[in-house]
Protein backbone atom coordinates (compact mmCIF):
# COMPACT_ATOMS: atom_id res chain seq x y z
CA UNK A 1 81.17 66.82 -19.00
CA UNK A 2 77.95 67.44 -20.93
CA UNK A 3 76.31 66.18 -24.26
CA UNK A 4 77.00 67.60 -27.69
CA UNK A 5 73.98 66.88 -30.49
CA UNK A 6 75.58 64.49 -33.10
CA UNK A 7 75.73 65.63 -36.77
CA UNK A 8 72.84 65.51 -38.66
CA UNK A 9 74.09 62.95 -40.82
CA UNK A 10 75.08 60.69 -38.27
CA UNK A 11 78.75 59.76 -39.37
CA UNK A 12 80.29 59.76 -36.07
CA UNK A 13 77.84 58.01 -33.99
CA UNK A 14 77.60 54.91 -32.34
CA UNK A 15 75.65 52.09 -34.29
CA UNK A 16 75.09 48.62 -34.52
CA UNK A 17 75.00 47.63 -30.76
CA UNK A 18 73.84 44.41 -30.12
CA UNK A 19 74.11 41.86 -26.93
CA UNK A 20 74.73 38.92 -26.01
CA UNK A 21 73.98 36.97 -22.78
CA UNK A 22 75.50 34.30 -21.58
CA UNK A 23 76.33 32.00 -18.85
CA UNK A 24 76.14 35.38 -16.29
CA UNK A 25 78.03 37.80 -18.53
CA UNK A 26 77.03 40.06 -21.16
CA UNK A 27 78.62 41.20 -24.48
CA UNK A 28 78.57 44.33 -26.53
CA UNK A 29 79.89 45.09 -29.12
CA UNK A 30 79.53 48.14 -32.00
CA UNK A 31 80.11 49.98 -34.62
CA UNK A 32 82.94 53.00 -34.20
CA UNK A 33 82.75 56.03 -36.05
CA UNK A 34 86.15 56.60 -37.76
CA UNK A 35 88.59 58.27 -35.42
CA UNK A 36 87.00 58.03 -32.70
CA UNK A 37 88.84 56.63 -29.89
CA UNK A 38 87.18 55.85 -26.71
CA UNK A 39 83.78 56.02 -25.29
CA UNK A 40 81.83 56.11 -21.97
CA UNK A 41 79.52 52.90 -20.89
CA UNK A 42 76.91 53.72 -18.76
CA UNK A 43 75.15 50.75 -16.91
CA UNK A 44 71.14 51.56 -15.77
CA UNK A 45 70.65 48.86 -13.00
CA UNK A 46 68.30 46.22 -13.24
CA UNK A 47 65.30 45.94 -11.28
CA UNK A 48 66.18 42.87 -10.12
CA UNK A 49 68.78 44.41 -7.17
CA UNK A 50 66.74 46.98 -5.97
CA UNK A 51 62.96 48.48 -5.95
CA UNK A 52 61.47 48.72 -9.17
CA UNK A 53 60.57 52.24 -9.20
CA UNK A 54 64.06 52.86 -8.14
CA UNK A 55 65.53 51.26 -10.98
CA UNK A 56 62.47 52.84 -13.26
CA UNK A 57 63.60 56.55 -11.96
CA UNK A 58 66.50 55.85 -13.01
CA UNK A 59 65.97 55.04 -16.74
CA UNK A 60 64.10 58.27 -16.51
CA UNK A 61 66.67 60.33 -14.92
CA UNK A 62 68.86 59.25 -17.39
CA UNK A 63 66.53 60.22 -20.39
CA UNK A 64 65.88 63.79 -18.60
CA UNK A 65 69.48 64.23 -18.68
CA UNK A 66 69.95 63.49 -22.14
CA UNK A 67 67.17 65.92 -23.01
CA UNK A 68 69.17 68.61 -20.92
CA UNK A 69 72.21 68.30 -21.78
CA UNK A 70 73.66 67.53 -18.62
CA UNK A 71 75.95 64.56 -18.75
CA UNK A 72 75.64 61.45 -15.99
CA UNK A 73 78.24 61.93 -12.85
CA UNK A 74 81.49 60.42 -13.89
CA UNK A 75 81.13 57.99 -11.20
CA UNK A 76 78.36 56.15 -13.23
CA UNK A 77 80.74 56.16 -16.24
CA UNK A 78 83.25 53.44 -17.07
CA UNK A 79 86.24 54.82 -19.72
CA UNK A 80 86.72 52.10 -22.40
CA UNK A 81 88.91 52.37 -25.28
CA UNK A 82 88.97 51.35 -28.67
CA UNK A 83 92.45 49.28 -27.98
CA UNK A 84 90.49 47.55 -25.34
CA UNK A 85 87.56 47.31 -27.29
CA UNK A 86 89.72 45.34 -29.95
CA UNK A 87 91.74 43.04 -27.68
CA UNK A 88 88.25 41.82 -25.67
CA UNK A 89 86.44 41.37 -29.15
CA UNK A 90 83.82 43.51 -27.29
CA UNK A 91 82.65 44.90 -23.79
CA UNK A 92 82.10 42.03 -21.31
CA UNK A 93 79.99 43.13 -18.07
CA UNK A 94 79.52 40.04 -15.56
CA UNK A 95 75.87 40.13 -14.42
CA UNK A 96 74.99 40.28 -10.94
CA UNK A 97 71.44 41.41 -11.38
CA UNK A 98 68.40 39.72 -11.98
CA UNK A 99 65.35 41.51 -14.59
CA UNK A 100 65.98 44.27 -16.79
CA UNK A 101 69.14 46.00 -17.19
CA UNK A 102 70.09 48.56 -19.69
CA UNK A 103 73.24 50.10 -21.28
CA UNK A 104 74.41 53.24 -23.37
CA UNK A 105 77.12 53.73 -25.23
CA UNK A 106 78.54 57.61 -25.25
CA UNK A 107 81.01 58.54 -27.48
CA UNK A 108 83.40 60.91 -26.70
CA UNK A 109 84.64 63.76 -28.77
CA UNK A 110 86.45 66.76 -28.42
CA UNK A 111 84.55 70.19 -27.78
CA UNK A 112 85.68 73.63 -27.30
CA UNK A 113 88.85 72.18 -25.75
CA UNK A 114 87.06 69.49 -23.65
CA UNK A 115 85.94 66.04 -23.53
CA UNK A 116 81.66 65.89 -23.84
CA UNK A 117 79.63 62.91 -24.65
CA UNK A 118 77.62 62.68 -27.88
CA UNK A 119 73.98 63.07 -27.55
CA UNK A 120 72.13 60.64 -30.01
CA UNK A 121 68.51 61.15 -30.27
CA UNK A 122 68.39 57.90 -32.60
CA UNK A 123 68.89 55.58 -29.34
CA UNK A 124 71.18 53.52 -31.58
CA UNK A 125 73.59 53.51 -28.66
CA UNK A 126 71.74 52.24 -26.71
CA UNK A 127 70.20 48.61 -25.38
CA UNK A 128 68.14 46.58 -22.67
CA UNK A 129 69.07 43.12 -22.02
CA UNK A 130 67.47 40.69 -19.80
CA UNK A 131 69.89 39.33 -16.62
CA UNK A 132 67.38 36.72 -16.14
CA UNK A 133 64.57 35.92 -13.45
CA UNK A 134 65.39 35.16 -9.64
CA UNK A 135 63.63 31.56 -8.81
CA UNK A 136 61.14 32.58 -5.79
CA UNK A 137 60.10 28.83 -4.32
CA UNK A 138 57.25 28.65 -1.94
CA UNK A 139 55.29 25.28 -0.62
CA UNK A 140 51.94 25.61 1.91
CA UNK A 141 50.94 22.82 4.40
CA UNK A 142 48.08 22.03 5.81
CA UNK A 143 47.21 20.46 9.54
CA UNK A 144 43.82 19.82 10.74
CA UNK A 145 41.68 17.22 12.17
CA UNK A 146 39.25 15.71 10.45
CA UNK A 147 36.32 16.86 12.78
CA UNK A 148 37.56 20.44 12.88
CA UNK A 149 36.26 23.18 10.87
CA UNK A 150 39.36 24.97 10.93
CA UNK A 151 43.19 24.56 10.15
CA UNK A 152 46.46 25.77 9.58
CA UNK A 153 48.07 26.74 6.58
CA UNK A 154 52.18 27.48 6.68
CA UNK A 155 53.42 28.33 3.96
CA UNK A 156 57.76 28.20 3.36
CA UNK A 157 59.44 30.34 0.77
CA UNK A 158 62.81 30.15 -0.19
CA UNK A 159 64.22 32.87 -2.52
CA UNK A 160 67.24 33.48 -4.47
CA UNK A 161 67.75 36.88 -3.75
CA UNK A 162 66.08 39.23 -1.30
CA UNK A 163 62.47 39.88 -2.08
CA UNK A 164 60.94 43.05 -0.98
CA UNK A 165 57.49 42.77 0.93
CA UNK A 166 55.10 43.96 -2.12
CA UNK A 167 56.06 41.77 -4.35
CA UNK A 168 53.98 38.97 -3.44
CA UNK A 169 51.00 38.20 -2.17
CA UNK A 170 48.76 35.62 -0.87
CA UNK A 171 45.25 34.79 -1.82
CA UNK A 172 42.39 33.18 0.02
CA UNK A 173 39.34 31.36 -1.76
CA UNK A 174 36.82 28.98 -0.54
CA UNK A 175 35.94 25.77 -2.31
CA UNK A 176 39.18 25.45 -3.96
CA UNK A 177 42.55 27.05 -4.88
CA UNK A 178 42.83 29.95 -6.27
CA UNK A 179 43.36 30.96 -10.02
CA UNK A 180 45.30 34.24 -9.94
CA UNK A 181 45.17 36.89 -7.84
CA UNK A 182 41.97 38.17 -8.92
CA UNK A 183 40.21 34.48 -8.10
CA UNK A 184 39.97 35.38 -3.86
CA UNK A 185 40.81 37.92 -1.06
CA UNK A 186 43.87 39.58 -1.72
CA UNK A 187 46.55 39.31 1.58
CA UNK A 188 49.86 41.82 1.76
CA UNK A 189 52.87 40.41 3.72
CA UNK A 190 53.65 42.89 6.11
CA UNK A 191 57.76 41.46 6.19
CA UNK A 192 60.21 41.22 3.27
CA UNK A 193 61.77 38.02 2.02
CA UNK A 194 64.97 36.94 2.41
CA UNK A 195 67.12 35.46 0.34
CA UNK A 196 67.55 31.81 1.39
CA UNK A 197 64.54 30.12 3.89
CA UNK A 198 61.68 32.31 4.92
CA UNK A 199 59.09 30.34 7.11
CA UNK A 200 56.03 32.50 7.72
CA UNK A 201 53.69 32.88 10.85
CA UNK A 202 50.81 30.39 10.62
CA UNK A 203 47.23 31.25 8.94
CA UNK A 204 44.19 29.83 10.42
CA UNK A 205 41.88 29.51 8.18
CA UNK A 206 38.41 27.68 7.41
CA UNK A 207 39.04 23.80 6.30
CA UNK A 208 37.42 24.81 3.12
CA UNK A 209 39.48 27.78 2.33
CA UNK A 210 42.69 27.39 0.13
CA UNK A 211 45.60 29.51 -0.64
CA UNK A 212 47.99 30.55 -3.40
CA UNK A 213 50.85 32.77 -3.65
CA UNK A 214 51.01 35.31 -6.21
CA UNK A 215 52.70 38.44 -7.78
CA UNK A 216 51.00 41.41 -6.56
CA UNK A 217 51.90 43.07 -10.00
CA UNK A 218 51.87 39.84 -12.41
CA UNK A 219 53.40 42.12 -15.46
CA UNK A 220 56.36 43.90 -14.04
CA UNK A 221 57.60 41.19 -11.32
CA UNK A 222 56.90 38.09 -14.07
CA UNK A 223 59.93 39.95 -16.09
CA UNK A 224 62.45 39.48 -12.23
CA UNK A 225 60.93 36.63 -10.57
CA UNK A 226 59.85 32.99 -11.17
CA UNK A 227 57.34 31.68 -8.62
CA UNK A 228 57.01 28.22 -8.40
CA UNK A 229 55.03 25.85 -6.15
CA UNK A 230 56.46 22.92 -4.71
């Protein structure tokens, strides 16, 4: 299939999609042109299953395609009818993702003897919802004697859902915990995170040096993850 450029007066195009999330599934619903039957959803994964410049290349792959005219593989397509749209009161997608996810609506029309999807520049079909954020736990002990200049920090996380390595981050500061990850030395983990327990290899450290873990990219994993301290 491939894309067809919707009428410039924008009578048979998709409109009014909204969403609704709740309790793990989302709902869509719109506005059909008249006689049109059936449309194409395509789902753009969330960031929150897989690396985010994965899930980013995809949002732009899909734009780049638009702009071509070359329609997504049919595998990334699900057919959905106006019969089904009316007996569900909607699209429901269960959501097994975490961070942003996004959806577009393509209608399908007749052209030149074969099915294409129409190609609105408008965006009006289509939407980004929010799946939620993945809970990332952590907690950091501390042993040392009170003569010793030194002890040992371990630090525990436990996360939801598998976490990959450069998402987090710890940082060192002396005189007191850190801020933010600009308040210290920066530290990569070298391992990712699984999801469940993850107890790390002990950090010896000055007995006046403190730690904190943070998002090595506050702004894009704040929208996936919650990190709390324990």
């Amino acid at each position: 299939m491939r894309y067809i450029d919707a009428e410039p007066e924008g009578e048979q195009e998709i409109h009014g999609l909204t969403a609704q999330v709740e309790d793990g599934w989302c709902t869509l619903r719109w506005l059909w042109p008249r006689d049109a039957e059936a449309v194409y959803i395509q789902r753009l994964s969330g960031s929150g299953t897989a690396d985010p410049a994965v899930a980013n290349e995809e949002y732009a792959s899909a734009a780049a395609d638009r702009q071509s005219g070359q329609a997504p593989s049919a595998a990334g397509l699900k057919l959905y009818t106006r019969e089904e749209y009316k007996a569900a009161n909607g699209y429901r997608d269960r959501l097994d993702q975490f961070g942003k996810m996004g959806y577009v609506i393509h209608l399908v029309v007749e052209h030149n003897g074969e099915q294409a999807l129409l190609r609105q520049p408008d965006g009006r079909n289509r939407i980004e919802v929010s799946a939620g954020r993945a809970k990332i736990h952590y907690s950091i002990r501390q042993q040392g004697s009170w003569l010793s200049k030194r002890k040992t920090v371990r630090i525990e996380v436990h996360a939801e859902v598998p976490v990959a390595r450069d998402v987090l981050c710890y940082v060192k500061k002396e005189g007191g915990y850190p801020a933010n990850r600009e308040d210290g030395i920066v530290y990569p983990f070298a391992e990712p995170f699984q999801a469940g327990r993850n107890e790390l290899p002990a950090i010896e450290m000055g007995k006046n040096e403190y730690v904190r873990l943070f998002f090595t990219d506050g702004r894009m994993y704040g929208q996936m993850y919650e990190l709390i301290l324990e």
